[in-house]
PDB file of N, CA and C in Angstrom:
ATOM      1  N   UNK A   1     -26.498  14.744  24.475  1.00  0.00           N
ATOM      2  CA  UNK A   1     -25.269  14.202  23.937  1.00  0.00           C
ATOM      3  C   UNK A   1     -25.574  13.487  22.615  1.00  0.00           C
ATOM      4  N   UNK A   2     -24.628  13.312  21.611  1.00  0.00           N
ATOM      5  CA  UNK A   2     -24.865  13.275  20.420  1.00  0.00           C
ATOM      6  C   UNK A   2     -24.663  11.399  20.308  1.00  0.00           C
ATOM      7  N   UNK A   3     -24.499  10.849  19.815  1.00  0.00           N
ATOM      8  CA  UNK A   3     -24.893   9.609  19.424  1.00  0.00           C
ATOM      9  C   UNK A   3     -24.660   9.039  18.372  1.00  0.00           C
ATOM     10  N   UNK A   4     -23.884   8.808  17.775  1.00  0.00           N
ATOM     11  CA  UNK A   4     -23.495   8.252  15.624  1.00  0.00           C
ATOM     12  C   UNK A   4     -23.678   7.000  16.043  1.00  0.00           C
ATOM     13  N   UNK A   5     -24.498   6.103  15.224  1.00  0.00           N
ATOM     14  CA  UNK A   5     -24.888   4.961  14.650  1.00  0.00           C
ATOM     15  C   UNK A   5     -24.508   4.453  13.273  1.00  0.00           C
ATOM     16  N   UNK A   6     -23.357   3.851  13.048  1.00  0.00           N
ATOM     17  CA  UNK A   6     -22.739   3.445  11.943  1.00  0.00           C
ATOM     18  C   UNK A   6     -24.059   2.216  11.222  1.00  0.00           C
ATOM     19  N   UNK A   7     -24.136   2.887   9.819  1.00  0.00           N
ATOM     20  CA  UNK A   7     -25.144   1.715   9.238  1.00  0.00           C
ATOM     21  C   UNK A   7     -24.660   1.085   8.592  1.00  0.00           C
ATOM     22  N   UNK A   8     -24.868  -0.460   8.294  1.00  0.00           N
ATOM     23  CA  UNK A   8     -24.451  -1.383   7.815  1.00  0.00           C
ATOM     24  C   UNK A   8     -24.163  -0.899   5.927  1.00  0.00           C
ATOM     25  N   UNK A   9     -23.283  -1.923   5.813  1.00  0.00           N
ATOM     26  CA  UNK A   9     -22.861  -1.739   4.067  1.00  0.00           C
ATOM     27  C   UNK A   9     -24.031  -1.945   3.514  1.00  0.00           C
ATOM     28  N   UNK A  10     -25.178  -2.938   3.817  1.00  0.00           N
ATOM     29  CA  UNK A  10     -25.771  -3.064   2.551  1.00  0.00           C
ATOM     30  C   UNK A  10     -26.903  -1.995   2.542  1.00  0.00           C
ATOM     31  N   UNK A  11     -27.139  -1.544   3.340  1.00  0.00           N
ATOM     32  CA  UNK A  11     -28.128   0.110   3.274  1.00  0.00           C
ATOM     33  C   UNK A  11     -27.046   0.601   2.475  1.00  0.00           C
ATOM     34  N   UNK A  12     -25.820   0.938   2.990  1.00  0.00           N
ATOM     35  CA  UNK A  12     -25.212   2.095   1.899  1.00  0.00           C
ATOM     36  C   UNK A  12     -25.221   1.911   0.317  1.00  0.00           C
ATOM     37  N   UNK A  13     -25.022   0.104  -0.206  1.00  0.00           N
ATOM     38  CA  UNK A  13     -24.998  -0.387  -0.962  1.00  0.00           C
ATOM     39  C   UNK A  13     -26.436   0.063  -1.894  1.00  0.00           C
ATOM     40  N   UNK A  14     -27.602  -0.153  -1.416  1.00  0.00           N
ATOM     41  CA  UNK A  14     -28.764   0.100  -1.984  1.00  0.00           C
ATOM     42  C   UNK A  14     -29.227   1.473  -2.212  1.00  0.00           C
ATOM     43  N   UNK A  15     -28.462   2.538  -0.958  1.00  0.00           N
ATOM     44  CA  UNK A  15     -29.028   4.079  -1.717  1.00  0.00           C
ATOM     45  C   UNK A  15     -28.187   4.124  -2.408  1.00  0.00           C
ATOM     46  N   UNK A  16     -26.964   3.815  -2.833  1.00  0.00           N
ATOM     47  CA  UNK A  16     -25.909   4.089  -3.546  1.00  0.00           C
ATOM     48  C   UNK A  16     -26.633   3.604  -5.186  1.00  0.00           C
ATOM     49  N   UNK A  17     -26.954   1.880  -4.956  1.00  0.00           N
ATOM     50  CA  UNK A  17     -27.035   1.609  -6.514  1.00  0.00           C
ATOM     51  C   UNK A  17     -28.919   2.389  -6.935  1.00  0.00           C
ATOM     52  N   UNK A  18     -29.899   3.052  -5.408  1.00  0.00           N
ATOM     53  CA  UNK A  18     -30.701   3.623  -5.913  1.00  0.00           C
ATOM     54  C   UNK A  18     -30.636   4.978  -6.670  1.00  0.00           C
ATOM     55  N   UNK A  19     -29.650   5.810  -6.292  1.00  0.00           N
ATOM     56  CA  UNK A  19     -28.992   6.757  -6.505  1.00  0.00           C
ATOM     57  C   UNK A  19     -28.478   6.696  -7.929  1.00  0.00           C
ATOM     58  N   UNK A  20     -28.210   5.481  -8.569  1.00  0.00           N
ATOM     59  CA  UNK A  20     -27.840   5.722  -9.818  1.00  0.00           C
ATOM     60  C   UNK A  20     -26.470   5.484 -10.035  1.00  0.00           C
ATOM     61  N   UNK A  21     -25.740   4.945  -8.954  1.00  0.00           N
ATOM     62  CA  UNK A  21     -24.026   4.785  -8.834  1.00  0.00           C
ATOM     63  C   UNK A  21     -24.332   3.005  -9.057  1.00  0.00           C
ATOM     64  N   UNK A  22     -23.264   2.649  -9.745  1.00  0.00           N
ATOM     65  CA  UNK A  22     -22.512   1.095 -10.116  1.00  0.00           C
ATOM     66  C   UNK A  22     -21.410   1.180  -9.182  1.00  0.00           C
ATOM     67  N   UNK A  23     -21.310  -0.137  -8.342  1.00  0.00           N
ATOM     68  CA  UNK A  23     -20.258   0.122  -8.299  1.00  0.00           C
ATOM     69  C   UNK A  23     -19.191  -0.774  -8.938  1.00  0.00           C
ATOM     70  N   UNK A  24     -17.768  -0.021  -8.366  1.00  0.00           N
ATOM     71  CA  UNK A  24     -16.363  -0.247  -9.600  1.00  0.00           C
ATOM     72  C   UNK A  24     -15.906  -1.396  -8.767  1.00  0.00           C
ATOM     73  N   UNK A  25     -15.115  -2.235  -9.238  1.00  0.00           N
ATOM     74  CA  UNK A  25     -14.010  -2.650  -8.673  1.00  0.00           C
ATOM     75  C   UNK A  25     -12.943  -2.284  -7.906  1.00  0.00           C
ATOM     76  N   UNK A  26     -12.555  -3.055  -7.213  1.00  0.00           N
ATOM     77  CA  UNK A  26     -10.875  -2.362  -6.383  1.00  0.00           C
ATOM     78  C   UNK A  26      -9.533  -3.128  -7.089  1.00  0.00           C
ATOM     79  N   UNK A  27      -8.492  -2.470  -6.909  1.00  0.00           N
ATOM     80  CA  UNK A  27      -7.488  -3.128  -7.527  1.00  0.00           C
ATOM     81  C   UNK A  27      -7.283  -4.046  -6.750  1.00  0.00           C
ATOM     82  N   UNK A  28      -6.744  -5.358  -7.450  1.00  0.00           N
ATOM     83  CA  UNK A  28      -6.521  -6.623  -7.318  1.00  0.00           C
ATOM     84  C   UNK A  28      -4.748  -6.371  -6.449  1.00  0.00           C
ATOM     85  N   UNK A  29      -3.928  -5.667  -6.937  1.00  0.00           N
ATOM     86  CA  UNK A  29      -2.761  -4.997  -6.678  1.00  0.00           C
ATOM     87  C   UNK A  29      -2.467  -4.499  -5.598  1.00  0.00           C
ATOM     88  N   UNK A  30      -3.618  -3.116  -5.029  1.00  0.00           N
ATOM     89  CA  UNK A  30      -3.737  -2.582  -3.970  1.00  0.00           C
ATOM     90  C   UNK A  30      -4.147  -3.591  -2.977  1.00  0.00           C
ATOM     91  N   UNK A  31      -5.309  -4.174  -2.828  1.00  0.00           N
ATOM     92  CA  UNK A  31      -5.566  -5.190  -2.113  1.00  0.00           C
ATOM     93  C   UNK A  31      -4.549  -5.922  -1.545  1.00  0.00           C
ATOM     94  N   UNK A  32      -3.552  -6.715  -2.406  1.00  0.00           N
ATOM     95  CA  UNK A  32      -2.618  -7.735  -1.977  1.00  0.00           C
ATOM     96  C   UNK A  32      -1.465  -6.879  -1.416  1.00  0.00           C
ATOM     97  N   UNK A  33      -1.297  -5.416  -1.861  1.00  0.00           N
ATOM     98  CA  UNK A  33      -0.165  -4.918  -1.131  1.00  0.00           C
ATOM     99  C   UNK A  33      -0.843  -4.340   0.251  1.00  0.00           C
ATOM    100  N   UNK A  34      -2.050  -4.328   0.711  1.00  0.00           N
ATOM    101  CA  UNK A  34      -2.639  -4.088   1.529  1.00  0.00           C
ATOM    102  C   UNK A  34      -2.509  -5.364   2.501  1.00  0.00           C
ATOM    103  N   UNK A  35      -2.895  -6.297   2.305  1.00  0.00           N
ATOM    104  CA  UNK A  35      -2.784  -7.538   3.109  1.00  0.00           C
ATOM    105  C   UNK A  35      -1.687  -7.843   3.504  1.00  0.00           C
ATOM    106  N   UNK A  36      -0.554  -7.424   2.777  1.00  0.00           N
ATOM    107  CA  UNK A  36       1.131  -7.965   2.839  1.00  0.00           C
ATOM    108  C   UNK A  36       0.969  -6.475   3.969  1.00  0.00           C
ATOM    109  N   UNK A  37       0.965  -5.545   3.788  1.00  0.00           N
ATOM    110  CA  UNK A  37       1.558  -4.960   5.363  1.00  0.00           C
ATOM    111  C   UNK A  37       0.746  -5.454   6.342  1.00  0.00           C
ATOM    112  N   UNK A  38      -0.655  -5.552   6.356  1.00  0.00           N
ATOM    113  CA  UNK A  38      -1.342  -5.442   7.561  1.00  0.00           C
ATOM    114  C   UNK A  38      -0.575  -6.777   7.984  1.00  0.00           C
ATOM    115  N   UNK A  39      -0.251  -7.616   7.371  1.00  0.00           N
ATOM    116  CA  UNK A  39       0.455  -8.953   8.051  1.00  0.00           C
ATOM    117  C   UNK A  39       1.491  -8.640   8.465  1.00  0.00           C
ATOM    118  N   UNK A  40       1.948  -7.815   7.931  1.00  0.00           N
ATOM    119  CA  UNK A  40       3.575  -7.319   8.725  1.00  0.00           C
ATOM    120  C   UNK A  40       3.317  -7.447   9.889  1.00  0.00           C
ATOM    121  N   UNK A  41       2.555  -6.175   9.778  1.00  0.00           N
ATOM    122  CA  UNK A  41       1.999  -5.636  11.268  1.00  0.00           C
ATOM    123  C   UNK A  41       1.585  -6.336  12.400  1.00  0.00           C
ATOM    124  N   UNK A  42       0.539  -7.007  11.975  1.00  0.00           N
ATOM    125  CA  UNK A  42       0.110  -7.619  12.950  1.00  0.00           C
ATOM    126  C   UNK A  42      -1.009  -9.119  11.966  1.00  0.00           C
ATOM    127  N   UNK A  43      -1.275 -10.407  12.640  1.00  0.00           N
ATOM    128  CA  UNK A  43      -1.572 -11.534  12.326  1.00  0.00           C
ATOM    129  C   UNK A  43      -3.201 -11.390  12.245  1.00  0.00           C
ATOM    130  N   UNK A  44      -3.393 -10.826  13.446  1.00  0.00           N
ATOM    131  CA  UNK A  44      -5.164 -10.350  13.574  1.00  0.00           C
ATOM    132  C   UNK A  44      -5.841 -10.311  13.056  1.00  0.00           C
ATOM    133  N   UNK A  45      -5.055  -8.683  11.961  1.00  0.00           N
ATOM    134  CA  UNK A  45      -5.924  -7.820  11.043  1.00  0.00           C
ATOM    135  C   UNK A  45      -6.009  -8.983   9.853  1.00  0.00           C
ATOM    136  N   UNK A  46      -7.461  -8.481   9.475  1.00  0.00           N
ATOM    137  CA  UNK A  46      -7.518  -9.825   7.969  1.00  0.00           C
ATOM    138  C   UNK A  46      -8.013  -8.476   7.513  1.00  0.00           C
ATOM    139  N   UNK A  47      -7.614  -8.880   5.712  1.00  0.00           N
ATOM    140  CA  UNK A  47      -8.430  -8.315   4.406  1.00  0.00           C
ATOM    141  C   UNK A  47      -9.599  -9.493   3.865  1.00  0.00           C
ATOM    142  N   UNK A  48     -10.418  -9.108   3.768  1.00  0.00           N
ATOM    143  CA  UNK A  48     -11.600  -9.893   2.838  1.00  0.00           C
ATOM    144  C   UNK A  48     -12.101  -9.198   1.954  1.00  0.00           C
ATOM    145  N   UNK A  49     -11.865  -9.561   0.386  1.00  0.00           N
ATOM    146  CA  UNK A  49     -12.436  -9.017  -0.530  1.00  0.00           C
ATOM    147  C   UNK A  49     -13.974  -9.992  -0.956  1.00  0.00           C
ATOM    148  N   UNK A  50     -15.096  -9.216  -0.819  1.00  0.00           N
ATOM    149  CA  UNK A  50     -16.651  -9.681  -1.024  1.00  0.00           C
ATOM    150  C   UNK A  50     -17.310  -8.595  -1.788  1.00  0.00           C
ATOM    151  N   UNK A  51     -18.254  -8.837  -2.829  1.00  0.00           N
ATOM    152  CA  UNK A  51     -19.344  -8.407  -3.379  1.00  0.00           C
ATOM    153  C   UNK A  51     -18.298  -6.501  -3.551  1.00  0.00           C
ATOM    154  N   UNK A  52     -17.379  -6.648  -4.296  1.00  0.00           N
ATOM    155  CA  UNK A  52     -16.668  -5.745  -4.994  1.00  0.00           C
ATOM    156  C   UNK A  52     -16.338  -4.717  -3.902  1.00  0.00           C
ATOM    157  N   UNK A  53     -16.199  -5.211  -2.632  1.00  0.00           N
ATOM    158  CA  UNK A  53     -16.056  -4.315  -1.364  1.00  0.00           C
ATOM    159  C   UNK A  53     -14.657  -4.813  -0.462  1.00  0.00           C
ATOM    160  N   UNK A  54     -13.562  -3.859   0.065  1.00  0.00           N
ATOM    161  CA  UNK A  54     -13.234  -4.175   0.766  1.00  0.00           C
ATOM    162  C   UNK A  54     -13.318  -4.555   2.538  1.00  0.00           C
ATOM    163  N   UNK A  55     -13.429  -5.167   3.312  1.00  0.00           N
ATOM    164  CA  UNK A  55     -13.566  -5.330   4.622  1.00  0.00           C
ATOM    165  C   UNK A  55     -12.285  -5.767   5.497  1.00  0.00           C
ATOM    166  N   UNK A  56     -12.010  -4.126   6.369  1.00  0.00           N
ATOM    167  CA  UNK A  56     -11.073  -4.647   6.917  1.00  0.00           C
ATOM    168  C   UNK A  56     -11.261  -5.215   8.712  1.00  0.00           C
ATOM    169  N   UNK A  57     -10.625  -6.511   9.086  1.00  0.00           N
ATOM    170  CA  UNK A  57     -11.389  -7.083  10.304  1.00  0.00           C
ATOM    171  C   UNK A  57     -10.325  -7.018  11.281  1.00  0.00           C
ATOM    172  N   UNK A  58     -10.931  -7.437  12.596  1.00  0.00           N
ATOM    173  CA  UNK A  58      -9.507  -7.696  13.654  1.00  0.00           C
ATOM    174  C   UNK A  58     -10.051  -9.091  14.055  1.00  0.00           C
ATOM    175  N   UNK A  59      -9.373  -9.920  14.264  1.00  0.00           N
ATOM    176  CA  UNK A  59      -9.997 -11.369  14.399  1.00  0.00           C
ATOM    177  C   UNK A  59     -11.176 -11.680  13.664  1.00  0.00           C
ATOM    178  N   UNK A  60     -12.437 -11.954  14.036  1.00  0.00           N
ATOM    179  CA  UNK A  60     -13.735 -12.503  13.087  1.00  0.00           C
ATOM    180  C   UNK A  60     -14.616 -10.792  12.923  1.00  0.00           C
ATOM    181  N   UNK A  61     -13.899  -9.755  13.464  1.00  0.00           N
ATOM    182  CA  UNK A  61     -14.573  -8.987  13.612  1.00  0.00           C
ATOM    183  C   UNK A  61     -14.729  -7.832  12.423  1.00  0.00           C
ATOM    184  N   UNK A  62     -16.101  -7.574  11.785  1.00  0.00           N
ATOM    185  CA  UNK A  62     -15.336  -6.415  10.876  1.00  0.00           C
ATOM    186  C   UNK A  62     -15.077  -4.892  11.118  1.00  0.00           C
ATOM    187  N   UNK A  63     -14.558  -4.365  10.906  1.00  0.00           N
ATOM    188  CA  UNK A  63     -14.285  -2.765  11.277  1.00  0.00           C
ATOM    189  C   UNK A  63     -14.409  -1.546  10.747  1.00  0.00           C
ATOM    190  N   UNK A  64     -14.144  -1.742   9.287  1.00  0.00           N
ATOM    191  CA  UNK A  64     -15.002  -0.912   8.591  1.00  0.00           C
ATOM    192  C   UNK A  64     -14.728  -1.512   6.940  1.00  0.00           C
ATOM    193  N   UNK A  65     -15.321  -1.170   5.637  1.00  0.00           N
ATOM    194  CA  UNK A  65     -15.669  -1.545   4.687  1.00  0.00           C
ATOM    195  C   UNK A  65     -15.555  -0.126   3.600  1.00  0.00           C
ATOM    196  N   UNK A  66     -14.522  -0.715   2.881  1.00  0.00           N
ATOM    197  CA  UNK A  66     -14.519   0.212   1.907  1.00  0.00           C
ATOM    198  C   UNK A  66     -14.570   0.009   0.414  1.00  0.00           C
ATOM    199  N   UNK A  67     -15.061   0.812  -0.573  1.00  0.00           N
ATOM    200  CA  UNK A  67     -15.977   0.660  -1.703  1.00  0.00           C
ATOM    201  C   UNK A  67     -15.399   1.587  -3.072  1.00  0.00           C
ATOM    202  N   UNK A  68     -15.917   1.372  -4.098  1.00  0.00           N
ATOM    203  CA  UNK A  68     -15.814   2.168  -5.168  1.00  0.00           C
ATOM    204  C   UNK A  68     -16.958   2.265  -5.474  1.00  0.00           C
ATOM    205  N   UNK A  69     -17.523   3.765  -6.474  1.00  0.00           N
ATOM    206  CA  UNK A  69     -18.556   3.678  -7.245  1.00  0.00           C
ATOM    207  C   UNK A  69     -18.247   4.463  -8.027  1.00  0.00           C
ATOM    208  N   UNK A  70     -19.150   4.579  -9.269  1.00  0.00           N
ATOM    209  CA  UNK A  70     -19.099   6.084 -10.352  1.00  0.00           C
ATOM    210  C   UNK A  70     -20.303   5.877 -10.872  1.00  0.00           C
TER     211      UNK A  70
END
């Protein structure tokens, strides 16, 4: 039986900037219209914007992390 092991951001972070990728920023825009629904929705979900990455959480928890590069 098969098995996926999700690896942490900052491995992805380091083959990424070894690889030769910067990464970009996220919109400041998207973000806040991102936070305004997930609050609709529900109180739980948090947005945290860190180290040019988004992280989306359910209570203290994070869930997954999303990025720009070029």
């Amino acid at each position: 039986e098969r098995v996926e092991r999700h690896e942490l951001f900052g491995k992805w972070r380091s083959r990424l900037t070894m690889a030769g990728f910067k990464s970009y920023p996220l919109s400041a825009h998207v973000n806040s219209t991102i936070k305004v629904v997930l609050n609709s929705y529900n109180q739980n979900y948090r947005l945290l914007e860190k180290d040019e990455a988004l992280y989306l959480g359910w209570l203290d928890r994070d869930l997954i992390v999303a990025s720009a590069w070029k």
